[in-house]
C-alpha atoms as a PDB file:
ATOM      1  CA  UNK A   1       0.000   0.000   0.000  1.00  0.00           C
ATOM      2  CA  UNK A   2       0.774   3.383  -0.531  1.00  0.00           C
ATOM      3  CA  UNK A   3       0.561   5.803   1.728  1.00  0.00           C
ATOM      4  CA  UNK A   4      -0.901   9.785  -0.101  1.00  0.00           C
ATOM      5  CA  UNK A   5       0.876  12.373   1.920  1.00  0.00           C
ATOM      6  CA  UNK A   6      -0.625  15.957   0.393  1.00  0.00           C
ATOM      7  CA  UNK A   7      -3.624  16.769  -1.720  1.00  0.00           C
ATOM      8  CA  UNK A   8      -4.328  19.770  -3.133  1.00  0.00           C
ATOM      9  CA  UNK A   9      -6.124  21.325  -5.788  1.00  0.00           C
ATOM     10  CA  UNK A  10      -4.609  23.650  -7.916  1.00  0.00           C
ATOM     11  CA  UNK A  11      -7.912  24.640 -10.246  1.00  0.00           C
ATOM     12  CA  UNK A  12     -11.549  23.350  -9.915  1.00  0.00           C
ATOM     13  CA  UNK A  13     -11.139  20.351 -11.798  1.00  0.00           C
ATOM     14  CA  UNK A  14      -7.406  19.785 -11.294  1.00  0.00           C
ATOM     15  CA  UNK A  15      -5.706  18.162  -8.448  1.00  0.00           C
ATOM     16  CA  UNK A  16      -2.312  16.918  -6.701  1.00  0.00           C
ATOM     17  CA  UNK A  17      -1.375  14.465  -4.751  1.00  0.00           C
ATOM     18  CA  UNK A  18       2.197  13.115  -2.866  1.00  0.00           C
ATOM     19  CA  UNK A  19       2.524   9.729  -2.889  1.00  0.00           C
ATOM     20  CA  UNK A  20       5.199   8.217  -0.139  1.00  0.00           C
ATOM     21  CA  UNK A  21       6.821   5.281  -2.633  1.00  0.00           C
ATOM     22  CA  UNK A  22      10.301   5.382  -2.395  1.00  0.00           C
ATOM     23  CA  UNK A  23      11.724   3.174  -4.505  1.00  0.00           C
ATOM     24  CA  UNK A  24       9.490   4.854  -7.564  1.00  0.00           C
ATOM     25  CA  UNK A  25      10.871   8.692  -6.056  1.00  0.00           C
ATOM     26  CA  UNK A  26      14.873   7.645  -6.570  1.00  0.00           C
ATOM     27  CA  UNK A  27      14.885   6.047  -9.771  1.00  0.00           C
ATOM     28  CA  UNK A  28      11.704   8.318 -11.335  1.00  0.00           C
ATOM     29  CA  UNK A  29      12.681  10.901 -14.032  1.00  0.00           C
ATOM     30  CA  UNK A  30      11.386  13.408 -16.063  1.00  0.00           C
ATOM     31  CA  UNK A  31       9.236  11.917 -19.002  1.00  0.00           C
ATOM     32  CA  UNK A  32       8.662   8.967 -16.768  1.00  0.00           C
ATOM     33  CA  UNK A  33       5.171   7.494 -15.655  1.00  0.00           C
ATOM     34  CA  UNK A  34       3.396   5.487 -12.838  1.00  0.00           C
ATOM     35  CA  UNK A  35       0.997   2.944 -13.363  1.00  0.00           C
ATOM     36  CA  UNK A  36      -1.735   3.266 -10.653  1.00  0.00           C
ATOM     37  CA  UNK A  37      -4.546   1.038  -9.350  1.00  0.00           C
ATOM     38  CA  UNK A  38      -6.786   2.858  -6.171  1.00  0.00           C
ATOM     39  CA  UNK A  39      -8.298  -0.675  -4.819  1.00  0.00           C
ATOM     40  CA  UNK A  40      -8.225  -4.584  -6.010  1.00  0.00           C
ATOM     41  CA  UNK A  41     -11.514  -3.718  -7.681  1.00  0.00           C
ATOM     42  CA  UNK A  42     -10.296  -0.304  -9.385  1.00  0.00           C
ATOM     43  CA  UNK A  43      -8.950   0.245 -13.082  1.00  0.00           C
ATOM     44  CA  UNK A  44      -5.049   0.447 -13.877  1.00  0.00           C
ATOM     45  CA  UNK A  45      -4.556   3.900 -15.434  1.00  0.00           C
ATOM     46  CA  UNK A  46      -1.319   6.026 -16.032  1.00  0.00           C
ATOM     47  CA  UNK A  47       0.158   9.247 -14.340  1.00  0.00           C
ATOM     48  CA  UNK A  48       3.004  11.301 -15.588  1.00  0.00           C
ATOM     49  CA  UNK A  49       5.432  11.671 -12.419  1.00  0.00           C
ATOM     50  CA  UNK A  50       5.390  15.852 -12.126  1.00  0.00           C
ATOM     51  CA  UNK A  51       8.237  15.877  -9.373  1.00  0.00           C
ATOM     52  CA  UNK A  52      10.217  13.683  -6.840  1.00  0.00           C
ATOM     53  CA  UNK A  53      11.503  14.107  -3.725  1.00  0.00           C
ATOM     54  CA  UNK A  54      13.969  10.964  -2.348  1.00  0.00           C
ATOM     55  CA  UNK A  55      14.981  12.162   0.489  1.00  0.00           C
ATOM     56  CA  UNK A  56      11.156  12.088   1.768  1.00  0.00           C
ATOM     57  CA  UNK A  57      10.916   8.932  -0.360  1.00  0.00           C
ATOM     58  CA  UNK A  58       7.642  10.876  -2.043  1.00  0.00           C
ATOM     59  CA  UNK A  59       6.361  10.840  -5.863  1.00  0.00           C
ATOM     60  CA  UNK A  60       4.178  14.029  -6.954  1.00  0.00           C
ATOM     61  CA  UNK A  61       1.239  13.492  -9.317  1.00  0.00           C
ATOM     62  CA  UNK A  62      -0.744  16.023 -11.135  1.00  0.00           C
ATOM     63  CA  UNK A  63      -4.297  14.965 -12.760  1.00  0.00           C
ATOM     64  CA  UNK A  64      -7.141  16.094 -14.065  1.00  0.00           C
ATOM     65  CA  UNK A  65     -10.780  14.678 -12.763  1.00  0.00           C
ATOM     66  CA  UNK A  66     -12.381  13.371 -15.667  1.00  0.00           C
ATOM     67  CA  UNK A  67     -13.279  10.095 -15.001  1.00  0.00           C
ATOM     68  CA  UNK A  68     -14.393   7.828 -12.431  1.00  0.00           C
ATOM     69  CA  UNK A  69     -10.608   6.265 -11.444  1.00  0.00           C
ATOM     70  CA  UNK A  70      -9.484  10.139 -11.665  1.00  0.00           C
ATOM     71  CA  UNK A  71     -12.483  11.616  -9.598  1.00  0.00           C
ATOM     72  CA  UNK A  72     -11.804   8.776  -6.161  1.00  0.00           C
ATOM     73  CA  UNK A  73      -8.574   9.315  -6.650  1.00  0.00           C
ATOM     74  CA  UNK A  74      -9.333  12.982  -6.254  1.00  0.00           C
ATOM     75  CA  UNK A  75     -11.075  12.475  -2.959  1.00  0.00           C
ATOM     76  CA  UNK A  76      -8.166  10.728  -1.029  1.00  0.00           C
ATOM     77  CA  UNK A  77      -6.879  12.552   1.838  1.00  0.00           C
ATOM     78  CA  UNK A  78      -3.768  12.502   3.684  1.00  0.00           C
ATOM     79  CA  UNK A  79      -3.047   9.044   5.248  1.00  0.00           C
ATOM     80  CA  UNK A  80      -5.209   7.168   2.687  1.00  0.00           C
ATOM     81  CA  UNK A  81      -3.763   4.617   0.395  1.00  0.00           C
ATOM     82  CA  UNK A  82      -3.367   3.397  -2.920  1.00  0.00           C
ATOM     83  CA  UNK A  83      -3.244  -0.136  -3.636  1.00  0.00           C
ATOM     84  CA  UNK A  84      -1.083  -0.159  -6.574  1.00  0.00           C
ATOM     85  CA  UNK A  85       1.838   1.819  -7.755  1.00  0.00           C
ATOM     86  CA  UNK A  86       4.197   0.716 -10.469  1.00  0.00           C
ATOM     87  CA  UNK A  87       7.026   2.719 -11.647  1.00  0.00           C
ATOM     88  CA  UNK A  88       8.954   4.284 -12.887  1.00  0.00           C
ATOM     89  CA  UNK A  89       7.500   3.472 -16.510  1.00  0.00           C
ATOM     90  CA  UNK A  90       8.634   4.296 -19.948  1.00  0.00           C
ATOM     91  CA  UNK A  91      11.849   5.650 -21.058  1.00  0.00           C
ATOM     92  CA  UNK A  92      13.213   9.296 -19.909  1.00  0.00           C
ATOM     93  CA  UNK A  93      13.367  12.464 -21.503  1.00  0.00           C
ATOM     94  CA  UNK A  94      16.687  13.107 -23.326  1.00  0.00           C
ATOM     95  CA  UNK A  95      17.652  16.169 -22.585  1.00  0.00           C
ATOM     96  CA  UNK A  96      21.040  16.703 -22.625  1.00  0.00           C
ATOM     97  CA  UNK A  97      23.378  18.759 -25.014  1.00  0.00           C
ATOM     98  CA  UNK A  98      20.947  21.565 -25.862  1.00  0.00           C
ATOM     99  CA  UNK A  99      21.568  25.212 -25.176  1.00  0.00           C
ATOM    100  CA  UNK A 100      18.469  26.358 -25.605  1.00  0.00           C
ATOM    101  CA  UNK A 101      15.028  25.081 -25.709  1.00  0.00           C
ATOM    102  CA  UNK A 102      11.491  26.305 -25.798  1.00  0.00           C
ATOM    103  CA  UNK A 103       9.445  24.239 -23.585  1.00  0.00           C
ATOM    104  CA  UNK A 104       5.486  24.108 -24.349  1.00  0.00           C
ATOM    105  CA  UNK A 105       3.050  23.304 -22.506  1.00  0.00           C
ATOM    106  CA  UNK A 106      -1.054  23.000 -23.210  1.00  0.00           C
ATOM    107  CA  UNK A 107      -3.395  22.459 -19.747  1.00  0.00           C
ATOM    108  CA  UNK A 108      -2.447  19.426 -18.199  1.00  0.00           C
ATOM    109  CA  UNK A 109       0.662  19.139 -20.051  1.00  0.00           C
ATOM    110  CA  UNK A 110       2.159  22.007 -18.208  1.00  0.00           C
ATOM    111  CA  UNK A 111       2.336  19.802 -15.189  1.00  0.00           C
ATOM    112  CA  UNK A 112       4.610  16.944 -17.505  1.00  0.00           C
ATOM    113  CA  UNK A 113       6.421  19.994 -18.837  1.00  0.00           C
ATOM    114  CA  UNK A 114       7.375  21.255 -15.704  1.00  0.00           C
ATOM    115  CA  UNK A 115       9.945  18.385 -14.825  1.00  0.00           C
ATOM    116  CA  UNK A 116      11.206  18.751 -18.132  1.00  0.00           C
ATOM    117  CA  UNK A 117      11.653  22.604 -18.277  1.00  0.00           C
ATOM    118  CA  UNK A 118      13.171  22.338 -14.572  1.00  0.00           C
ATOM    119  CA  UNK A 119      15.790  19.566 -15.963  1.00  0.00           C
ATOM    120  CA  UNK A 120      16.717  21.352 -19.067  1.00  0.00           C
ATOM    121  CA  UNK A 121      17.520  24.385 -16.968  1.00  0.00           C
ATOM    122  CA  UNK A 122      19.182  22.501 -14.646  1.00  0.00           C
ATOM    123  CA  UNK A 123      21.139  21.015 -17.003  1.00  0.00           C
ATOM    124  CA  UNK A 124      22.399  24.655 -18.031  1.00  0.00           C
ATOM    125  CA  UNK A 125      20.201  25.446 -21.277  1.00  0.00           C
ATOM    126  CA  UNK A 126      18.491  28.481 -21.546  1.00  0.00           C
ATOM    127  CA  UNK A 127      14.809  27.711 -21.163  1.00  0.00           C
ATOM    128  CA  UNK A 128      11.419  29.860 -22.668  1.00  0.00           C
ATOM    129  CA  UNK A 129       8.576  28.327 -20.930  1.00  0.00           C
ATOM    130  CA  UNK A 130       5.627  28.593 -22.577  1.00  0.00           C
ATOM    131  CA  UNK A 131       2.310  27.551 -20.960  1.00  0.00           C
ATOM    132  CA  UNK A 132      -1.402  27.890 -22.663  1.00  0.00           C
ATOM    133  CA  UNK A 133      -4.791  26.938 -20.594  1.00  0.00           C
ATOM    134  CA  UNK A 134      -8.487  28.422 -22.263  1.00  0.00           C
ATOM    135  CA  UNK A 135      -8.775  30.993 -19.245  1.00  0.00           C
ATOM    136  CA  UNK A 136      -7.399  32.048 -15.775  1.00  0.00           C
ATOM    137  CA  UNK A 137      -9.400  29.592 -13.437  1.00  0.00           C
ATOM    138  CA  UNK A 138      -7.414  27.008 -15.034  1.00  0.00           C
ATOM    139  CA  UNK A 139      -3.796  27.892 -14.406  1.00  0.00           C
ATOM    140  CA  UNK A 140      -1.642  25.785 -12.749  1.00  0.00           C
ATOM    141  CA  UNK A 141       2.409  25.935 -11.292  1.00  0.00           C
ATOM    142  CA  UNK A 142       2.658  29.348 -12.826  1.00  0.00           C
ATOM    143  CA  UNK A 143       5.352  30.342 -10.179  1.00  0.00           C
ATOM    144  CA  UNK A 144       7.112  27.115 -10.101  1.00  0.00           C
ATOM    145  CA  UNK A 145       6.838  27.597 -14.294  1.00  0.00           C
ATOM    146  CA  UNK A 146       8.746  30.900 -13.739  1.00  0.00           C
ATOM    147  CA  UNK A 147      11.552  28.678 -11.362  1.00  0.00           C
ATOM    148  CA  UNK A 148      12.224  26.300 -14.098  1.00  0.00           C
ATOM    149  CA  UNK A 149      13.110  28.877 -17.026  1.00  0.00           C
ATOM    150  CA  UNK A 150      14.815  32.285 -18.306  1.00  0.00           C
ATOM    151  CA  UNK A 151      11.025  33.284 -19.964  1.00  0.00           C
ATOM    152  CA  UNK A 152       7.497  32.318 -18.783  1.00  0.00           C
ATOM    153  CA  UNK A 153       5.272  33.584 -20.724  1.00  0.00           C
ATOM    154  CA  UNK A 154       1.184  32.142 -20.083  1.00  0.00           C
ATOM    155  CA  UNK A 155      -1.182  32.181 -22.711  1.00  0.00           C
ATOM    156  CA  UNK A 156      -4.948  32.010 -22.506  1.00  0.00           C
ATOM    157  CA  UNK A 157      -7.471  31.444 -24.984  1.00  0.00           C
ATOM    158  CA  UNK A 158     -10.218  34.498 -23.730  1.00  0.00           C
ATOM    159  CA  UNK A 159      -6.924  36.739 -22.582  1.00  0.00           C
ATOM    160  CA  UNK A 160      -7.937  36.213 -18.810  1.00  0.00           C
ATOM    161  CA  UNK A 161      -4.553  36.734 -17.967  1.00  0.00           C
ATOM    162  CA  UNK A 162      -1.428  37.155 -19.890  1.00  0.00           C
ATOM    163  CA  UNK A 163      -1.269  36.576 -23.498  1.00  0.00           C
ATOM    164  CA  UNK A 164      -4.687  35.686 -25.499  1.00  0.00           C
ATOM    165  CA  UNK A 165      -4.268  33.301 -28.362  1.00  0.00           C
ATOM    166  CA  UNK A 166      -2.426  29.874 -28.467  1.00  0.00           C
ATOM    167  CA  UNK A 167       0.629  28.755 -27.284  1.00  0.00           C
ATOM    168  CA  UNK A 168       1.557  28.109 -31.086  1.00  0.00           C
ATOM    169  CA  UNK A 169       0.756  32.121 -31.278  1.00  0.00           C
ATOM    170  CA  UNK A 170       3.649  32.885 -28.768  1.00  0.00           C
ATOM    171  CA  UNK A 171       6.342  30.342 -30.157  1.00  0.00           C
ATOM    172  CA  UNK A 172       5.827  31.640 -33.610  1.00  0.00           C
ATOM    173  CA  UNK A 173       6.422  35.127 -32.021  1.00  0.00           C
ATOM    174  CA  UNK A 174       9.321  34.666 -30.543  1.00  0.00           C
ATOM    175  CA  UNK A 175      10.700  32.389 -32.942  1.00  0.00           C
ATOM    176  CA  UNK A 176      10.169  35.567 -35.829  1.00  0.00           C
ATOM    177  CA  UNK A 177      11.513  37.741 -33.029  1.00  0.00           C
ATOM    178  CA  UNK A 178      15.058  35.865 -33.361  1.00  0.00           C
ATOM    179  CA  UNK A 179      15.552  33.333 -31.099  1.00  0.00           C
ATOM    180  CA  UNK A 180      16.776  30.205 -32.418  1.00  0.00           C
ATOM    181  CA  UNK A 181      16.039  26.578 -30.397  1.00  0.00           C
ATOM    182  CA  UNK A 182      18.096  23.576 -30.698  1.00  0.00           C
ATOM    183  CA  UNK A 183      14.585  21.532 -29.071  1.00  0.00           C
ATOM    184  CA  UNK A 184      11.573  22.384 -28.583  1.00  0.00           C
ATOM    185  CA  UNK A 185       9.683  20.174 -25.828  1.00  0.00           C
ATOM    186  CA  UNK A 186       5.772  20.119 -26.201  1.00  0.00           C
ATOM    187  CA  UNK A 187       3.102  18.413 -23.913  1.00  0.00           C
ATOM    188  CA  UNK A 188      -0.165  18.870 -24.003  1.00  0.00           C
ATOM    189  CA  UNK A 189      -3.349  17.686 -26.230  1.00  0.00           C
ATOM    190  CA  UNK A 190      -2.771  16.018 -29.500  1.00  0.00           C
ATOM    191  CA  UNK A 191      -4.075  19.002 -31.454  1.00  0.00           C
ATOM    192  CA  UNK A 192      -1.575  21.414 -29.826  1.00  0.00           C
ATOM    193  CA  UNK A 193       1.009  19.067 -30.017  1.00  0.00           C
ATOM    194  CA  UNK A 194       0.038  18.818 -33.474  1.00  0.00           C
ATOM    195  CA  UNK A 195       0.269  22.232 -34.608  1.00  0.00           C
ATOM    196  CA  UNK A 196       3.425  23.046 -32.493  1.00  0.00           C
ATOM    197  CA  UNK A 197       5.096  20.192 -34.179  1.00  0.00           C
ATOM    198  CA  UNK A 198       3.722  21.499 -37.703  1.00  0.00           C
ATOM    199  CA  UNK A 199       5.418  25.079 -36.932  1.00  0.00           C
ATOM    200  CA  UNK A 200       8.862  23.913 -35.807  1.00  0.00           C
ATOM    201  CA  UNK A 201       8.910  21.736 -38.962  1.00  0.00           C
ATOM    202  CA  UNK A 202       8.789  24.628 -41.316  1.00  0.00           C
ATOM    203  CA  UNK A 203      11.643  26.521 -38.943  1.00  0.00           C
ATOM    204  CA  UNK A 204      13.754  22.853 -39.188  1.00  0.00           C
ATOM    205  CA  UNK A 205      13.766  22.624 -35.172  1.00  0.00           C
ATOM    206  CA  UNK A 206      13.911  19.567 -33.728  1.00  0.00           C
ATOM    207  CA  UNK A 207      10.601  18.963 -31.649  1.00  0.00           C
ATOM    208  CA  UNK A 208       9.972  16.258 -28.779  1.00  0.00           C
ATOM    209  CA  UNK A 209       6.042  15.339 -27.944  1.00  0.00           C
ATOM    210  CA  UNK A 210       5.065  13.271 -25.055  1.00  0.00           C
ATOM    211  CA  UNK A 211       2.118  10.844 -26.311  1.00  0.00           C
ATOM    212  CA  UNK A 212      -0.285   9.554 -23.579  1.00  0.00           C
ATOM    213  CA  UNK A 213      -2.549   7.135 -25.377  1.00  0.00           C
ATOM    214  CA  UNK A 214      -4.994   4.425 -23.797  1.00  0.00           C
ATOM    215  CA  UNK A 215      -2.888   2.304 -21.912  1.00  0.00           C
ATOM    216  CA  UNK A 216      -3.300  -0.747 -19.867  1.00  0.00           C
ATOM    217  CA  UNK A 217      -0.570  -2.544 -18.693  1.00  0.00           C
ATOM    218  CA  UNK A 218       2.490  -0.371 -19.059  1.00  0.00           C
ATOM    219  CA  UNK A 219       4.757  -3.368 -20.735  1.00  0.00           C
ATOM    220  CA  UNK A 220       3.918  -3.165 -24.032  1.00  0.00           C
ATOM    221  CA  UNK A 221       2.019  -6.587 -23.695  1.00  0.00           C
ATOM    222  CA  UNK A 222      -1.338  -5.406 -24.549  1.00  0.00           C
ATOM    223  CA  UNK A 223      -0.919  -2.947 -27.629  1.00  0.00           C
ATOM    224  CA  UNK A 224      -3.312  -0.107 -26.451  1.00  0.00           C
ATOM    225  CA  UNK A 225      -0.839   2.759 -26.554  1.00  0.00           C
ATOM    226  CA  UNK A 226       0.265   1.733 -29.851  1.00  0.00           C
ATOM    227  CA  UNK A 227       1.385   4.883 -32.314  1.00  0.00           C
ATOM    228  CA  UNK A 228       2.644   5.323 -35.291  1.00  0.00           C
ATOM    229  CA  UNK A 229       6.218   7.257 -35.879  1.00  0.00           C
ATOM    230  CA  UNK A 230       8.134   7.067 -39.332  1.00  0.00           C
ATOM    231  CA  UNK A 231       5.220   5.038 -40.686  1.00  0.00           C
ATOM    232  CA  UNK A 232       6.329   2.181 -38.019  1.00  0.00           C
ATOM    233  CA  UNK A 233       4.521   1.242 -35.304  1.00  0.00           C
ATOM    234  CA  UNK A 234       5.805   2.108 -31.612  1.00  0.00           C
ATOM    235  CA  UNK A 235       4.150   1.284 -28.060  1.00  0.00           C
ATOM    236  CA  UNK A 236       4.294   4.562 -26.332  1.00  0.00           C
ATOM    237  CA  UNK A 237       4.471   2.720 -22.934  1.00  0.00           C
ATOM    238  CA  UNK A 238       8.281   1.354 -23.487  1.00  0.00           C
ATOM    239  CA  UNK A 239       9.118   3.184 -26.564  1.00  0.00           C
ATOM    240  CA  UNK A 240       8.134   6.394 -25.423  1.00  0.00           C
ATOM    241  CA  UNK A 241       5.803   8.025 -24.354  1.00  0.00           C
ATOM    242  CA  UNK A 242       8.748  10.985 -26.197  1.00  0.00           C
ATOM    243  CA  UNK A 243       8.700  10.258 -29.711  1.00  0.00           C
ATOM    244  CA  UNK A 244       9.560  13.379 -32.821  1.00  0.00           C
ATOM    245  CA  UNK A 245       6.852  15.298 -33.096  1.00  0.00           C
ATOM    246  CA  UNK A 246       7.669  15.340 -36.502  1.00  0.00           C
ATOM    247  CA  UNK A 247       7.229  11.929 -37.651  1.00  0.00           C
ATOM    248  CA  UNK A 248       3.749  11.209 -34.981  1.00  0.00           C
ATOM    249  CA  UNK A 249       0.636  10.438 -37.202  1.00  0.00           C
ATOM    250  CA  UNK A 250      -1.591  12.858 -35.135  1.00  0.00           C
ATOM    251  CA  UNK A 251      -4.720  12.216 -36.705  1.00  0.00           C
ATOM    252  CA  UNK A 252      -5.078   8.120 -36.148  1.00  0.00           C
ATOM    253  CA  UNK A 253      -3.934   8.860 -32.346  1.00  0.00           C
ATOM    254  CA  UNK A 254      -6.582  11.990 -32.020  1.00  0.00           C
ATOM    255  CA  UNK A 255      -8.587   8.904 -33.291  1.00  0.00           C
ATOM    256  CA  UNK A 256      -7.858   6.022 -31.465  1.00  0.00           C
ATOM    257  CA  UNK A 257      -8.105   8.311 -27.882  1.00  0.00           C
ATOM    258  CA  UNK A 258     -11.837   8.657 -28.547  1.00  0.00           C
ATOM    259  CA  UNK A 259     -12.197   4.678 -29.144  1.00  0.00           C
ATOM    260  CA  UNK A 260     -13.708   4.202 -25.313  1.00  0.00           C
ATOM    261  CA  UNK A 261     -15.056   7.929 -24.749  1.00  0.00           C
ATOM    262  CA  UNK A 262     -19.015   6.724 -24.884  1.00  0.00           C
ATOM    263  CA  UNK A 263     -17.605   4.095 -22.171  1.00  0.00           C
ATOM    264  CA  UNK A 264     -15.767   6.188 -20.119  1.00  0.00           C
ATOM    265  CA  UNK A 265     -18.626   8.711 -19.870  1.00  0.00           C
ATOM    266  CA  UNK A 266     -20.821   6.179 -18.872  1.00  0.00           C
ATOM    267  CA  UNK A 267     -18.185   4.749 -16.049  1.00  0.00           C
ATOM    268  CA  UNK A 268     -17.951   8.415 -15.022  1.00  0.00           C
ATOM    269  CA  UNK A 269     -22.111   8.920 -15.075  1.00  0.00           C
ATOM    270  CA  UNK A 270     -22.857   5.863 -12.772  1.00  0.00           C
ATOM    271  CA  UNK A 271     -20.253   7.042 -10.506  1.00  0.00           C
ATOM    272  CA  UNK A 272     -21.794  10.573 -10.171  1.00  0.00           C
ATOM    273  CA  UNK A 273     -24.811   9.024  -9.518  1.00  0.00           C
ATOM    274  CA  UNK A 274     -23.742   6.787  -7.183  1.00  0.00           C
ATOM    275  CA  UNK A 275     -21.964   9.670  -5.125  1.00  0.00           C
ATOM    276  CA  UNK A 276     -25.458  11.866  -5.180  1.00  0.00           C
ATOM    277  CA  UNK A 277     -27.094   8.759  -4.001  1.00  0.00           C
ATOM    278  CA  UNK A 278     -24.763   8.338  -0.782  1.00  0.00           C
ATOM    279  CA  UNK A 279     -25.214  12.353  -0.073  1.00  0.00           C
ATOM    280  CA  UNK A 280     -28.837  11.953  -0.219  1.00  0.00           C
ATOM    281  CA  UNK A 281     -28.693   9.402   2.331  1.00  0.00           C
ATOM    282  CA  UNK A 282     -27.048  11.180   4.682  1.00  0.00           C
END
């Protein structure tokens, strides 16, 4: 079992949690992932690691509560447990060697493009941190995004706060402005990722996506997070989940993620109504 340490939401929908697993926090790295089951009777879905701390032996996730697995594990508190929690998964972002790198990051993503900015940096590149979300209520690690680079520079899609437009908007910006990239790291949705990755192409800048497609068992046993890079077929669960965001066929994974969406949003419907039914009877 393992033990949750912290949680805390960071926007209405989006939440973190520390996990004590310390054999996960001291080998974890950025680009990595954790497989996760809440209870014997619970589904097995994946979690980018966002941070690690192994001297407290702790593994930070950030997620977004969309479905039913996401939404309970939402509602643990400090001192509850997870049953399962297998990691670290997948192979780590390469990183080193560059001098300076634009670092992209759509809603969620920003939380697996945090580790990656903060490593990069670390690693002594000069880092532009870009970050997009649709409006201001959903903004997450905005100081920590500032930490981890030379430029931060938020985007939102209303203009709530900072820039209004896309995150493609501001690259393209800065890129006419004169700066020139040796990588450009992008995480986020598969359309943004798309479109980033179709704008560095015409600028010849090498560009690394992190895909996160159905996955089951993390081994590349079962085939679900199959993608297709170079025309060849890759499992992003040991292959990736960083792959060249120029050679990812976008549109069959944009497909293949809505293969389960009727059944997840019925999963996530008898849950809801199964959590209105235990308030009412209180």
């Amino acid at each position: 079992m393992y033990k949750v340490v912290r949680n805390q939401r960071l926007s209405f929908n989006t939440v973190m949690i520390v996990v004590e697993a310390q054999r996960v926090s001291r080998k974890a790295e950025p680009g990595q992932f954790v497989i996760l089951r809440i209870n014997e009777t619970g589904e097995r879905i994946p979690l980018t690691v966002s941070g690690t701390d192994p001297d407290e032996g702790t593994v930070t996730l950030i997620f977004q509560e969309m479905g039913k697995t996401t939404k309970l594990l939402g509602m643990l508190k400090a001192g509850d447990c997870i049953m399962d929690f297998v990691g670290p998964l997948g192979e780590p972002s390469e990183l080193e060697g560059y001098k300076k790198a634009a670092v992209v990051g759509g809603g969620l993503g920003v939380a697996i493009a945090y580790p990656q900015a903060k490593k990069l940096k670390k690693l002594g590149a000069e880092v532009h941190f870009i970050t997009g979300f649709r409006n201001k209520e959903l903004i997450i690690l905005e100081e920590e995004a500032k930490e981890a680079s030379d430029l931060a520079i938020i985007a939102t899609d209303d203009g709530s706060n900072g820039v209004k437009g896309f995150v493609t908007n501001v690259l393209k910006d800065l890129l006419d402005a004169g700066n020139h990239y040796d990588v450009v790291v992008a995480v986020g949705p598969l359309p943004m990722m798309k479109f980033v990755s179709a704008l560095t192409k015409e600028y010849g800048i090498k560009t690394i996506v992190s895909m996160c497609p159905v996955m089951v068992d993390g081994t590349g046993m079962c085939g679900c997070c199959r993608v297709t890079v170079g025309g060849k077929v890759k499992f992003a669960c040991v292959d990736g989940p960083d792959f060249d965001g120029h050679q990812v066929d976008f549109d069959e994974a944009i497909k293949r993620l809505s293969y389960y969406k009727e059944k997840e949003d019925i999963s996530s419907e008898k849950h809801q109504c199964r959590m209105e039914k235990m308030i009412n009877e209180k």
